[in-house]
C-alpha atoms as a PDB file:
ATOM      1  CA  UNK A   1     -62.275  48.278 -79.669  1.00  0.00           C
ATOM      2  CA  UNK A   2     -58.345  49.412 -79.859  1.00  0.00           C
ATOM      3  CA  UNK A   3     -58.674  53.247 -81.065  1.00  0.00           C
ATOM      4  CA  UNK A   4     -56.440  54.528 -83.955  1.00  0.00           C
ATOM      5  CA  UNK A   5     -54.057  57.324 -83.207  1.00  0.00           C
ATOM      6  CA  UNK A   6     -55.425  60.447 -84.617  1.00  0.00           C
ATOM      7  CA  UNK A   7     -53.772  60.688 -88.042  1.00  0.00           C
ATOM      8  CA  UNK A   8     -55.084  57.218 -88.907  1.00  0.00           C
ATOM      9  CA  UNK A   9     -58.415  58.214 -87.369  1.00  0.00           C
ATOM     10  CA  UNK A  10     -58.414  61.824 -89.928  1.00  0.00           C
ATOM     11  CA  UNK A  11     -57.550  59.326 -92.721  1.00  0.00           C
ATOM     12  CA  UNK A  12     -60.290  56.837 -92.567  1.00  0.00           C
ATOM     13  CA  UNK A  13     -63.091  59.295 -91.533  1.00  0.00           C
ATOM     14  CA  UNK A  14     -62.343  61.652 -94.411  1.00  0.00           C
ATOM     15  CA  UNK A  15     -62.620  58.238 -97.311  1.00  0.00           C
ATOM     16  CA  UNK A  16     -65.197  58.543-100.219  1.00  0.00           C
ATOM     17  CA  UNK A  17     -68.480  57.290 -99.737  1.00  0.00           C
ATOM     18  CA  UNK A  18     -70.674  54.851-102.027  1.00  0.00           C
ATOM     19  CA  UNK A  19     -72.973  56.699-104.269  1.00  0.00           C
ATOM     20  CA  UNK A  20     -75.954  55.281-102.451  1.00  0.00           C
ATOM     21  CA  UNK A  21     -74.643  56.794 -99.243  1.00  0.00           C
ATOM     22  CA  UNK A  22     -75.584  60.635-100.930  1.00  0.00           C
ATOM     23  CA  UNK A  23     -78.634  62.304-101.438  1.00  0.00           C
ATOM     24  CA  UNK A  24     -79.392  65.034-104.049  1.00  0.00           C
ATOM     25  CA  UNK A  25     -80.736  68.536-103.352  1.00  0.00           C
ATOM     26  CA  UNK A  26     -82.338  71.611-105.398  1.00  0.00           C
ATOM     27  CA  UNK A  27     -80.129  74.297-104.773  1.00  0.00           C
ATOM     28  CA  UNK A  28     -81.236  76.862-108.086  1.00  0.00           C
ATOM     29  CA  UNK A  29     -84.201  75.987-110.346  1.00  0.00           C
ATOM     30  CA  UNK A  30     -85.037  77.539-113.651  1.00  0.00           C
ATOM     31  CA  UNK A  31     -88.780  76.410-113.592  1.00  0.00           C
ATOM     32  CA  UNK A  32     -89.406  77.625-117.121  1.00  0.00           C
ATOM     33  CA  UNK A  33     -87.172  75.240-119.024  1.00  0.00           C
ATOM     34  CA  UNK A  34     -87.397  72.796-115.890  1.00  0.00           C
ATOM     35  CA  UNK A  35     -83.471  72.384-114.928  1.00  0.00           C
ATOM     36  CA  UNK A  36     -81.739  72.695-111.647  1.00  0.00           C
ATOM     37  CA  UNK A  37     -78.545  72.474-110.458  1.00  0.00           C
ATOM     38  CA  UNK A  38     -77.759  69.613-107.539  1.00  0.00           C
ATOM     39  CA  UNK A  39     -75.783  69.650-104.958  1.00  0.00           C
ATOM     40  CA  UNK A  40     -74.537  66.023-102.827  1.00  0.00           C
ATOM     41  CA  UNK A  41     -74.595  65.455 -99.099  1.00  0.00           C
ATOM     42  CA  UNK A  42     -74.142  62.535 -97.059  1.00  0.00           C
ATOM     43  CA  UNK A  43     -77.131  61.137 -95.199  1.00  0.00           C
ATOM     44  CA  UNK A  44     -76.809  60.959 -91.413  1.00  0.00           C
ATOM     45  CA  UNK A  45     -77.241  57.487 -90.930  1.00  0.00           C
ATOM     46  CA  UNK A  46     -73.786  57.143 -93.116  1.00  0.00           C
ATOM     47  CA  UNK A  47     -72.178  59.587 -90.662  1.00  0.00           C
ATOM     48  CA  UNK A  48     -73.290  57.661 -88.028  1.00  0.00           C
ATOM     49  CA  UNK A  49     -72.118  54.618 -89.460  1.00  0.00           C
ATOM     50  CA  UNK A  50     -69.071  56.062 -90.341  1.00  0.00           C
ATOM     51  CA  UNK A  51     -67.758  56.993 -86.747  1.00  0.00           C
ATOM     52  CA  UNK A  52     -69.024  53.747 -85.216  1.00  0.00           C
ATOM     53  CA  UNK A  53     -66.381  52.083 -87.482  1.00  0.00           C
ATOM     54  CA  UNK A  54     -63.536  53.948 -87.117  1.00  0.00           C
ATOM     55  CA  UNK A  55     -63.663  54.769 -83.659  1.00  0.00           C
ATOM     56  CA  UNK A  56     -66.675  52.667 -82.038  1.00  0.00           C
ATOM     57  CA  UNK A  57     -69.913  53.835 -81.049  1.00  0.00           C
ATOM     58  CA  UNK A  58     -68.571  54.513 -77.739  1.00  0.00           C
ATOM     59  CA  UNK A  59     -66.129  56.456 -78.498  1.00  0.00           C
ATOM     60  CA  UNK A  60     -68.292  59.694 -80.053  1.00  0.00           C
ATOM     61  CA  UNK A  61     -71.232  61.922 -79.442  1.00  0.00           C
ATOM     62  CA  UNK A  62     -72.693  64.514 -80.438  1.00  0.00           C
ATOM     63  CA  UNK A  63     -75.289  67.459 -78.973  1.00  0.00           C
ATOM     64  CA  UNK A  64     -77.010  70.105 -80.311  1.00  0.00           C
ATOM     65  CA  UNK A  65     -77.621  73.689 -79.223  1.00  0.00           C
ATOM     66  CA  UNK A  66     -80.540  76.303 -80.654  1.00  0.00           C
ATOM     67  CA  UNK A  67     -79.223  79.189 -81.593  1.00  0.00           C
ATOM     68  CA  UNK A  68     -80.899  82.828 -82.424  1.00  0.00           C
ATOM     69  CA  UNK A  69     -79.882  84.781 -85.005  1.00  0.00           C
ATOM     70  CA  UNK A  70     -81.001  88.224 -85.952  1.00  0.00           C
ATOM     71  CA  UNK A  71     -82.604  86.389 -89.069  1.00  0.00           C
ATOM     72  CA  UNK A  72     -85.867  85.587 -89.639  1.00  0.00           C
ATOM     73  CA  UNK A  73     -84.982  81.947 -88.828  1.00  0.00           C
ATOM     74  CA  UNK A  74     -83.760  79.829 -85.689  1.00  0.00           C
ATOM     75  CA  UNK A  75     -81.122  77.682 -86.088  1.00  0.00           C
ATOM     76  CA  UNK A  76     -79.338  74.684 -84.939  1.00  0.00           C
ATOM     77  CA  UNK A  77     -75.758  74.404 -83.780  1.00  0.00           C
ATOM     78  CA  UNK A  78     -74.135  70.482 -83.568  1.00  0.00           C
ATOM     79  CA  UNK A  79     -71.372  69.223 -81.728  1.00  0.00           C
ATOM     80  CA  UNK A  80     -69.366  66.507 -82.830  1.00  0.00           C
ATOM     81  CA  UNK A  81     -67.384  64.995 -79.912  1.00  0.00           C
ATOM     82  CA  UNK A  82     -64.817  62.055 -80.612  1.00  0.00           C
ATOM     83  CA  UNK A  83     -62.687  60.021 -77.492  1.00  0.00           C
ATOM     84  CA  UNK A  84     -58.891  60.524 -78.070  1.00  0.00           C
ATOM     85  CA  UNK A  85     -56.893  58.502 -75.595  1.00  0.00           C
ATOM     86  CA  UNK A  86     -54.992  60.575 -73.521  1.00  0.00           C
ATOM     87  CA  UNK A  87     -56.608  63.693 -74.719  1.00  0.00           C
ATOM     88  CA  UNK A  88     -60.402  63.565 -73.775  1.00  0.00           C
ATOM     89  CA  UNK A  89     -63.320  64.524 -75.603  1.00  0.00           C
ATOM     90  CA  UNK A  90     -62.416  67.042 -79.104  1.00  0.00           C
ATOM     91  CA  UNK A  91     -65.521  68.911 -80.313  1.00  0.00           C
ATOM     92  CA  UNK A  92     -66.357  70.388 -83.496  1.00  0.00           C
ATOM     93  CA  UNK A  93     -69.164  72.758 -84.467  1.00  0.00           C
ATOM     94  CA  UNK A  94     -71.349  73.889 -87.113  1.00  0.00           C
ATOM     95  CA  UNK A  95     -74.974  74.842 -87.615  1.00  0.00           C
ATOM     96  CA  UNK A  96     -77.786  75.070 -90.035  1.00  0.00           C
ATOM     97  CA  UNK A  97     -81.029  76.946 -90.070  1.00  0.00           C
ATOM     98  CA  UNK A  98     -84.358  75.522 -89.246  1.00  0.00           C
ATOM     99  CA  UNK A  99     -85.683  73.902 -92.797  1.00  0.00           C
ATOM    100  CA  UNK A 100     -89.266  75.270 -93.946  1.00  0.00           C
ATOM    101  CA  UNK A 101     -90.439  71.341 -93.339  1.00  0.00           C
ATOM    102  CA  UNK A 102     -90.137  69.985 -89.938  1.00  0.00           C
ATOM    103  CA  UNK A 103     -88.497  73.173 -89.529  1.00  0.00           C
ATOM    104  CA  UNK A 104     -86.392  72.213 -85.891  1.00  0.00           C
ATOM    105  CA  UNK A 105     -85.526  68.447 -87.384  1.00  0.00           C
ATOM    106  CA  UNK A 106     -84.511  69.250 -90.362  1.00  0.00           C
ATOM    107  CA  UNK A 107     -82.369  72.088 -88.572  1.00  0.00           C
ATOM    108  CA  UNK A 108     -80.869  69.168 -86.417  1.00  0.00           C
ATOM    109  CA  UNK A 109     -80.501  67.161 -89.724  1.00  0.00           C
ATOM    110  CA  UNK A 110     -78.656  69.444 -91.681  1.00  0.00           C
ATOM    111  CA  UNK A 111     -75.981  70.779 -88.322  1.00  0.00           C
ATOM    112  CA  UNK A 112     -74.735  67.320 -87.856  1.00  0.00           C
ATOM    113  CA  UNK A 113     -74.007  66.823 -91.861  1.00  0.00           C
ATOM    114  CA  UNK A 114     -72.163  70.432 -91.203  1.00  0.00           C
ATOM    115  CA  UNK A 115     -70.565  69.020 -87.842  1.00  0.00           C
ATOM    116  CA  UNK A 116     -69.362  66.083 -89.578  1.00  0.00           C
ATOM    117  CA  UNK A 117     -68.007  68.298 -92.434  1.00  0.00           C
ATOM    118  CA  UNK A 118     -65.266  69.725 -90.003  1.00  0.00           C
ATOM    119  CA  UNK A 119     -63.881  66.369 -89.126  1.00  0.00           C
ATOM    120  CA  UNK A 120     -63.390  65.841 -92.774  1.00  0.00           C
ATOM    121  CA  UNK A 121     -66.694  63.428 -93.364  1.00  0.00           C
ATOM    122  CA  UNK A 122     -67.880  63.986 -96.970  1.00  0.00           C
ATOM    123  CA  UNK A 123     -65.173  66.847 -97.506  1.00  0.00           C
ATOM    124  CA  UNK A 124     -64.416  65.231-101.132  1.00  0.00           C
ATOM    125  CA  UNK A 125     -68.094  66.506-102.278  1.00  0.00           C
ATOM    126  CA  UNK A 126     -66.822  69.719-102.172  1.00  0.00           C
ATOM    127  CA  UNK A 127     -64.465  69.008-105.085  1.00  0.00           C
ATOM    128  CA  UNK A 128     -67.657  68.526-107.649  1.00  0.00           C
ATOM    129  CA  UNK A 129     -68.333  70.694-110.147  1.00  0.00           C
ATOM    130  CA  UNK A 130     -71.997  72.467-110.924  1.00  0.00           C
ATOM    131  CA  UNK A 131     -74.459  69.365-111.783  1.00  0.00           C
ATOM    132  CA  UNK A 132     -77.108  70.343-113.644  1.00  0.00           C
ATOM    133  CA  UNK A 133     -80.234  67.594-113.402  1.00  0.00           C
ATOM    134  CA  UNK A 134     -83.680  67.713-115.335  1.00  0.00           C
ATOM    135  CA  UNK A 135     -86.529  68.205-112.994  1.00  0.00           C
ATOM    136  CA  UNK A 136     -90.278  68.318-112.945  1.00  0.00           C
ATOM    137  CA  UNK A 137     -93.041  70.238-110.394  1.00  0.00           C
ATOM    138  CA  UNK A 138     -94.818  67.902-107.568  1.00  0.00           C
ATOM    139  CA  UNK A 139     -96.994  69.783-105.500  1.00  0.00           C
ATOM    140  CA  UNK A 140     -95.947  73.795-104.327  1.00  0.00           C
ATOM    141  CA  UNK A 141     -92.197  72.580-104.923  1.00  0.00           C
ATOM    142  CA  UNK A 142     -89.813  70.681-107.697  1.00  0.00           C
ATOM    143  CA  UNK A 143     -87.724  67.714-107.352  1.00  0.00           C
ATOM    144  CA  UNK A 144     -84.930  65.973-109.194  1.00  0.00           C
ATOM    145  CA  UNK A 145     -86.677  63.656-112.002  1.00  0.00           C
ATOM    146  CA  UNK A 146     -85.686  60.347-111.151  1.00  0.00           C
ATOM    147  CA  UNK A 147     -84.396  59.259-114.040  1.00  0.00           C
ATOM    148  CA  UNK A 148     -81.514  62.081-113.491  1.00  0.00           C
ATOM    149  CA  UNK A 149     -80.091  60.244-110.682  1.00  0.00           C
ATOM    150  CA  UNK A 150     -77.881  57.477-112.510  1.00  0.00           C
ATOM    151  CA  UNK A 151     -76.438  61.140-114.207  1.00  0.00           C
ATOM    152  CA  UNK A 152     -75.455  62.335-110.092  1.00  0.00           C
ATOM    153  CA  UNK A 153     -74.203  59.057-109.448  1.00  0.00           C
ATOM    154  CA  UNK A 154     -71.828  58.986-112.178  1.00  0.00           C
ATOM    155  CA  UNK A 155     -71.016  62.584-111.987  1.00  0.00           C
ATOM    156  CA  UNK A 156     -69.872  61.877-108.010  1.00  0.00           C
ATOM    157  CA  UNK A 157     -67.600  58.871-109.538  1.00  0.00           C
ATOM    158  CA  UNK A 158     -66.379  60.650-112.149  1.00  0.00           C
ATOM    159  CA  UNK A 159     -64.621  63.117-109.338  1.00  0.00           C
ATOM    160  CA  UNK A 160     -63.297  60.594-107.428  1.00  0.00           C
ATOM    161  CA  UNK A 161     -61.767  58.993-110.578  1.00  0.00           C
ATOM    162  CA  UNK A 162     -60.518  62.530-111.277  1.00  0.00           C
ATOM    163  CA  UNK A 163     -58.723  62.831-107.785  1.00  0.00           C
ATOM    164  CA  UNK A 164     -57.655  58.421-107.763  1.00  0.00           C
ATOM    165  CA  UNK A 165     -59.881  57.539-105.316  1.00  0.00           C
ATOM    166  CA  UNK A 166     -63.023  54.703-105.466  1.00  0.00           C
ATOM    167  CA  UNK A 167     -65.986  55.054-103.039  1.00  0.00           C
ATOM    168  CA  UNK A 168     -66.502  52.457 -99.756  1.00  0.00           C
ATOM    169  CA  UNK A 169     -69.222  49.810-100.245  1.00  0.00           C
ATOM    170  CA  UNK A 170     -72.446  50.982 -99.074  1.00  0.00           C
ATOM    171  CA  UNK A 171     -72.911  51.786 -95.837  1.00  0.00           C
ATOM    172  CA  UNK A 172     -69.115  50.992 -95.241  1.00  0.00           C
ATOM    173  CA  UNK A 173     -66.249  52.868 -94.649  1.00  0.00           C
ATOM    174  CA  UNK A 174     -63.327  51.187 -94.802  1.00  0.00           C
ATOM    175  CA  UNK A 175     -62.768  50.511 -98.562  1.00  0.00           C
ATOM    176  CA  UNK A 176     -59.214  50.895 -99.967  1.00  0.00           C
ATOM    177  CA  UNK A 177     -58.382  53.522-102.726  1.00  0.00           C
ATOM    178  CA  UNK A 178     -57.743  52.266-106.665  1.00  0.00           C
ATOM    179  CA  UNK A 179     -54.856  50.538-106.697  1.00  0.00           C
ATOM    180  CA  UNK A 180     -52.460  52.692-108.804  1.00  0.00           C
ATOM    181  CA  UNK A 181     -52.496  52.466-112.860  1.00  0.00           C
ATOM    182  CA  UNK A 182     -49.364  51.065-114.867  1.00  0.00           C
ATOM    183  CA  UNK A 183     -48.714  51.144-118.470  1.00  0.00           C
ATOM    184  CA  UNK A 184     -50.277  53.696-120.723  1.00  0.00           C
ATOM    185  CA  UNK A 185     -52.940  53.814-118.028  1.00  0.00           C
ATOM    186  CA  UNK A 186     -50.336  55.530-115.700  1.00  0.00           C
ATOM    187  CA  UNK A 187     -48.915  57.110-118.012  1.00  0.00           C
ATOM    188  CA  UNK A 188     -52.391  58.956-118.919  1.00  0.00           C
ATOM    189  CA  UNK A 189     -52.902  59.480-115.570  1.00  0.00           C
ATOM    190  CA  UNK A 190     -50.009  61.084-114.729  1.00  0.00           C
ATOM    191  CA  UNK A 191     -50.612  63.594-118.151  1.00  0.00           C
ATOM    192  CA  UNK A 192     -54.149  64.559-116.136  1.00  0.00           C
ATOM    193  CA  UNK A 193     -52.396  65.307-112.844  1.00  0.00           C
ATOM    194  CA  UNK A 194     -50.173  68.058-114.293  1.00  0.00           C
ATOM    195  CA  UNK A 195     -53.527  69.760-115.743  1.00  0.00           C
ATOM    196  CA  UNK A 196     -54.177  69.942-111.988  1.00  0.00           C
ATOM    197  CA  UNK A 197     -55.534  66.571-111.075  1.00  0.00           C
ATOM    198  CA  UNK A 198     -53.443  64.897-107.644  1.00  0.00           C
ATOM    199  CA  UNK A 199     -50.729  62.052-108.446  1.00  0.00           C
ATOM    200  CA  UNK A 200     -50.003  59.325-106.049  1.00  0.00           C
ATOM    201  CA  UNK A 201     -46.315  59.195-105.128  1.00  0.00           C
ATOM    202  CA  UNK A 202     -44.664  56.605-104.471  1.00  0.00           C
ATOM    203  CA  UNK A 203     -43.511  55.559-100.467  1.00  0.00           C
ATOM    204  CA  UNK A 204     -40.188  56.454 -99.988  1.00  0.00           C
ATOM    205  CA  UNK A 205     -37.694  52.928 -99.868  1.00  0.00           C
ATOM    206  CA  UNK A 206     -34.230  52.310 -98.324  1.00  0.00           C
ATOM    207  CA  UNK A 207     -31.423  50.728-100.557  1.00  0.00           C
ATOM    208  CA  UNK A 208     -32.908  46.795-101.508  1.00  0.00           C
ATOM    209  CA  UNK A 209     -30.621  44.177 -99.280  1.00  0.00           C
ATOM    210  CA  UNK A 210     -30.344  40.763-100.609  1.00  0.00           C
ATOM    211  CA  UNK A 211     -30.442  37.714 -98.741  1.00  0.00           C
ATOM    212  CA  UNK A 212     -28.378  34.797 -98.950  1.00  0.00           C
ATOM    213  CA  UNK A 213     -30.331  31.801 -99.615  1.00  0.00           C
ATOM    214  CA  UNK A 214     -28.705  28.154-100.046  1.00  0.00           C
ATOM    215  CA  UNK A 215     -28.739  27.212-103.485  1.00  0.00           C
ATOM    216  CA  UNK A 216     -29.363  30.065-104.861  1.00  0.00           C
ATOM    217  CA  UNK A 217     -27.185  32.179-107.011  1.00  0.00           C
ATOM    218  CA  UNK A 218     -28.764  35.420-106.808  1.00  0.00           C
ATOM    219  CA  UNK A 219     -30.598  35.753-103.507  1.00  0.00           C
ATOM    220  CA  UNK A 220     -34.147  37.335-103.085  1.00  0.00           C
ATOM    221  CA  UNK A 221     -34.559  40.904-102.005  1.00  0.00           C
ATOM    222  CA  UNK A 222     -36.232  42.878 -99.154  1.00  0.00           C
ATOM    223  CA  UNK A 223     -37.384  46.418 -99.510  1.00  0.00           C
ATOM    224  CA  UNK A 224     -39.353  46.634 -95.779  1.00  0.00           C
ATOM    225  CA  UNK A 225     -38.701  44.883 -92.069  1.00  0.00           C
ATOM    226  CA  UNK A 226     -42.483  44.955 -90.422  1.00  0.00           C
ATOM    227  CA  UNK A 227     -41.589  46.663 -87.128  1.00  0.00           C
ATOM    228  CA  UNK A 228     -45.221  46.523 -85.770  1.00  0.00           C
ATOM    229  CA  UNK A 229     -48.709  45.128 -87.051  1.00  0.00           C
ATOM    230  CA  UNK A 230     -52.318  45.935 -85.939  1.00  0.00           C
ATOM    231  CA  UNK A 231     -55.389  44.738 -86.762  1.00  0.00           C
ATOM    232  CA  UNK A 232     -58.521  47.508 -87.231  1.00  0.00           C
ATOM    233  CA  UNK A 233     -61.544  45.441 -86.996  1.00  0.00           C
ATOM    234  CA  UNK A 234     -64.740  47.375 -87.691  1.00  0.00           C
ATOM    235  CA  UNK A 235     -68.403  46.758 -87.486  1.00  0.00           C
ATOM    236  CA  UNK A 236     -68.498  45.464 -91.157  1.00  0.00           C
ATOM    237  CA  UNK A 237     -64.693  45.173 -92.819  1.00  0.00           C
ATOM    238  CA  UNK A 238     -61.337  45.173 -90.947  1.00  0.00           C
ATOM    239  CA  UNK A 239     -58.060  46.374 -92.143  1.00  0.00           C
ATOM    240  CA  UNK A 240     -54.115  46.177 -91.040  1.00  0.00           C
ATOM    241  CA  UNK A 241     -52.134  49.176 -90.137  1.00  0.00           C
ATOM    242  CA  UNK A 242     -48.320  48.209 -90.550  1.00  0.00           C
ATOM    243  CA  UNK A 243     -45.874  50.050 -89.612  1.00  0.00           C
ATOM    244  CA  UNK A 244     -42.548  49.734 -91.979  1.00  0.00           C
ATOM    245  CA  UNK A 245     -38.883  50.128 -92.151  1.00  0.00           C
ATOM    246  CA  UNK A 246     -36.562  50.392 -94.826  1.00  0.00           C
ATOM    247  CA  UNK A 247     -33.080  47.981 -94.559  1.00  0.00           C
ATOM    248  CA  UNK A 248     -30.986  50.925 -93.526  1.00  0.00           C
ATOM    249  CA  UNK A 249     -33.430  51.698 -90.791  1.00  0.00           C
ATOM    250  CA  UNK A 250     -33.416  55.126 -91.540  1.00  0.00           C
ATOM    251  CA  UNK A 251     -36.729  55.638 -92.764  1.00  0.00           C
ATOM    252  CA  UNK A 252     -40.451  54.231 -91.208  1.00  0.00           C
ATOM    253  CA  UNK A 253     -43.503  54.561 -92.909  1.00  0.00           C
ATOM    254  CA  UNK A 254     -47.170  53.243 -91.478  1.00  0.00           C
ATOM    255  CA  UNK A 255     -49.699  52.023 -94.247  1.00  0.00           C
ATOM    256  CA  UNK A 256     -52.545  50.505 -94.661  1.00  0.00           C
ATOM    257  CA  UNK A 257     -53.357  47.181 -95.672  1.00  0.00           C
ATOM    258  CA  UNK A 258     -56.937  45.850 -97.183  1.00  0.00           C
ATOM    259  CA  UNK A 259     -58.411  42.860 -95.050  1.00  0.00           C
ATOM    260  CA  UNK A 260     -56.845  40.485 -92.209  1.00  0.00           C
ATOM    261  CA  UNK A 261     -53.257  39.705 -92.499  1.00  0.00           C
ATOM    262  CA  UNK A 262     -51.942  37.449 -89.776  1.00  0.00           C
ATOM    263  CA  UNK A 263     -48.465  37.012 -91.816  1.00  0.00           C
ATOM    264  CA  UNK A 264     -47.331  40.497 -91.492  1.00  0.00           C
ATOM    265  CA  UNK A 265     -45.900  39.847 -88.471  1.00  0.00           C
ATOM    266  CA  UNK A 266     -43.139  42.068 -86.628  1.00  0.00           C
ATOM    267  CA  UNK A 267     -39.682  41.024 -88.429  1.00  0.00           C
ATOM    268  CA  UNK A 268     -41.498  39.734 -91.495  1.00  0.00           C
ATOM    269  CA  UNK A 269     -39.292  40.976 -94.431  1.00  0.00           C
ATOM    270  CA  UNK A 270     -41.349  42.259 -97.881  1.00  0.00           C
ATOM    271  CA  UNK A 271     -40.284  41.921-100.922  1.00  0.00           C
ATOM    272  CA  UNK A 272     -42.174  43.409-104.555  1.00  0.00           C
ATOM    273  CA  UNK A 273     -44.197  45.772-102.588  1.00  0.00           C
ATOM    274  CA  UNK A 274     -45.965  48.292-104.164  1.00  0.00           C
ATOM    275  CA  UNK A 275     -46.974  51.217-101.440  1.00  0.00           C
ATOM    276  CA  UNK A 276     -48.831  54.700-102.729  1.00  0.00           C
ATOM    277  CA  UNK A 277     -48.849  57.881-101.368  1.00  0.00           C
ATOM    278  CA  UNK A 278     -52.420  59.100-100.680  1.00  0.00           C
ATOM    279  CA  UNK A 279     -54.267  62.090-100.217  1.00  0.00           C
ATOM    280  CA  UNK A 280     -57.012  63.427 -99.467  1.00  0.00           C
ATOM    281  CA  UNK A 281     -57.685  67.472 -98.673  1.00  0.00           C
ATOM    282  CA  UNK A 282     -54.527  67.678 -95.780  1.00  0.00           C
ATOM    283  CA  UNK A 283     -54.546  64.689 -94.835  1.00  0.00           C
ATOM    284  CA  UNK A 284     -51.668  61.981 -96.738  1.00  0.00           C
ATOM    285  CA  UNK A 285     -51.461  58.323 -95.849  1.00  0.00           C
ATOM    286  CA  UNK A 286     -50.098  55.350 -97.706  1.00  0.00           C
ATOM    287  CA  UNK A 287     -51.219  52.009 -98.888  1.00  0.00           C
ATOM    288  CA  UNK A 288     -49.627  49.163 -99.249  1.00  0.00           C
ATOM    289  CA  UNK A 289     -51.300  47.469-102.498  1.00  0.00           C
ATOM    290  CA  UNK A 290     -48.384  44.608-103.188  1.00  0.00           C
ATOM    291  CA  UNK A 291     -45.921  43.249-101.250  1.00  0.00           C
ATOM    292  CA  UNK A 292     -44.302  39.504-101.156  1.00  0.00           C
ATOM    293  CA  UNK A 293     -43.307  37.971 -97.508  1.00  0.00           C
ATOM    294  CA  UNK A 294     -39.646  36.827 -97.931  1.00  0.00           C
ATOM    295  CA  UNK A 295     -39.568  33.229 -96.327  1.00  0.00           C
ATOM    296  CA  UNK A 296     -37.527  33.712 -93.393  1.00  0.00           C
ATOM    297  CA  UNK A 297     -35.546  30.452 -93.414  1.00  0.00           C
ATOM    298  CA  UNK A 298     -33.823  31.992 -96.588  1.00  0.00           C
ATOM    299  CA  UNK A 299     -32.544  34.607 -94.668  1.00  0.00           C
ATOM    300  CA  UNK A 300     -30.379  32.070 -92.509  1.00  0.00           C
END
C-alpha cells in the first residue's frame, strides 16, 4: 500500500465517524430525577480500523506503558506510532487511569482512545455541546435508557451538520464531506456561519482559457490541467488524490476525489468543476465535488 504524504494522512484520519462507530458514557447523574449528561467516544475497534485504511496495518503500532501517579489509582500511558516515509516511526501519547471494572483493561481501553485523540481521531466530538439523556438504575450503577440513544445519535449529526461535514459509513473511513448547498440552502448556510458556524470556501481558480474546437463558435472552457493522479485504495472504499493547476500555471491545488477515477489522467483538462475548501480543527483540504473532462481532441 502507497502511503499518503502527511497532510493527506492528518486529513483523512481526523474525518467524522458513523454514529454507530460511538459509544455513550455517564459522565454526571442526578439520580433523583434520573437524568445524566453523555459524553461520545469512539470505540477502539473504529480506531483500529481507521489507521489500517489510511495508512495500512503495517504501517502503525501502538504500546502501552503503566504509569504511577501519586493518586490513588494506576494508570495507563499509550503510544500511537505511525510509518512516515523518510521520517521513521512518529509517536504520540496519552493516558487514562485504571477503570473501577477490569480496572488495567479498561485503563488500556481508554489510553489508546486518548492516543488516538492527538493524531486528530474523533477530535470533532469535542465540538458537542452538553447532552443530557434519560437514564434508569441497573444494579450498584445507572446507564443510558436505551431508548435515549436515537436522541445521541442525532445530537452527534446535528454537529456535524452544524460544522458541513457528514459521518463515514460504518466502520469506514473514507467517506467524502456534504457536497456544498446552493440556492437558499447556501444562502442559509452561509447566514449560520457568520453566527460562528465554519463556511466552505471556494478553491482558488486561474483565469478560464477557452479552447478552439472545429465547428464551434464559442469554444468550451478549462478551469484545471491534472498535473498528477493517485489512486488511495483502502481496505473497504478507495479515493483519488489529484493534484491541479490553474491555466496560468500559477496556482496548484491537491483535492480529493470520491471513488476510482481512471479518466483524470495527467494533462486531462476540467471544465464545470466545483472544488470546496474544507476544514476540520487545523487541518484544511479540498474536494473536488464536480468537474467535466474537456475531450481532448477539441483542444487540437
Amino acid at each position: 500500500m502507497e502511503q499518503m504524504g502527511p497532510r493527506e494522512i492528518q486529513a483523512a484520519l481526523v474525518m467524522p465517524f458513523a454514529p454507530e462507530d460511538l459509544e455513550w458514557r455517564l459522565q454526571q447523574v442526578n439520580k433523583e430525577k434520573l437524568w445524566g449528561i453523555a459524553v461520545p467516544y469512539v470505540t477502539n475497534r473504529a480506531i483500529q480500523s481507521r489507521l489500517d485504511e489510511v495508512v495500512g496495518p503495517e504501517n502503525w503500532r501502538n504500546e502501552y506503558r503503566p504509569w504511577h501517579g501519586t493518586k490513588t489509582k494506576d494508570a495507563q500511558l499509550c503510544g500511537i506510532s505511525i510509518w512516515f516515509e523518510g521520517r521513521d516511526w512518529i509517536t504520540k501519547w496519552d493516558g487514562a487511569e485504571d477503570s473501577d471494572i477490569e480496572p488495567v483493561k479498561g485503563g488500556l481501553s481508554d489510553s489508546m482512545k486518548r492516543a488516538a485523540v492527538q493524531w486528530g481521531i474523533g477530535r470533532v466530538l469535542y465540538s458537542m455541546d452538553t447532552v443530557f439523556v434519560d437514564v434508569e438504575q441497573k444494579g450498584n450503577s445507572y446507564v443510558i435508557r436505551p431508548s435515549g440513544r436515537a436522541k445521541l445519535d442525532k445530537a452527534y449529526l446535528d454537529t456535524l451538520e452544524k460544522l458541513g461535514l457528514t459521518p463515514a459509513k460504518p466502520g469506514g473511513v473514507q467517506s467524502q464531506l456534504t457536497p456544498r448547498q446552493t440556492g437558499e440552502a447556501e444562502k442559509k448556510q452561509g447566514a449560520e456561519n457568520q453566527s460562528g458556524g465554519k463556511k466552505d470556501q471556494p478553491a482558488p481558480g486561474g483565469k478560464i482559457r477557452r479552447l478552439p474546437v472545429k465547428g464551434q463558435e464559442t469554444p468550451p472552457a478549462y478551469e484545471y490541467r491534472v498535473a498528477a493522479a493517485k489512486e488511495q485504495k483502502g481496505m473497504k472504499s478507495t479515493n483519488t488524490m489529484v493534484s491541479l493547476v490553474t491555466p496560468d500555471g500559477e496556482k496548484s491545488i491537491k483535492a480529493f476525489v470520491r471513488g476510482p477515477h481512471p479518466e483524470l489522467k495527467p494533462d486531462t483538462l476540467l471544465t464545470g468543476t466545483r472544488l470546496t475548501l474544507k476544514q476540520q480543527d487545523t487541518v484544511k483540504f479540498y474536494v473536488l465535488e464536480k468537474f467535466q473532462v474537456v475531450e481532448q481532441e477539441k483542444a487540437a
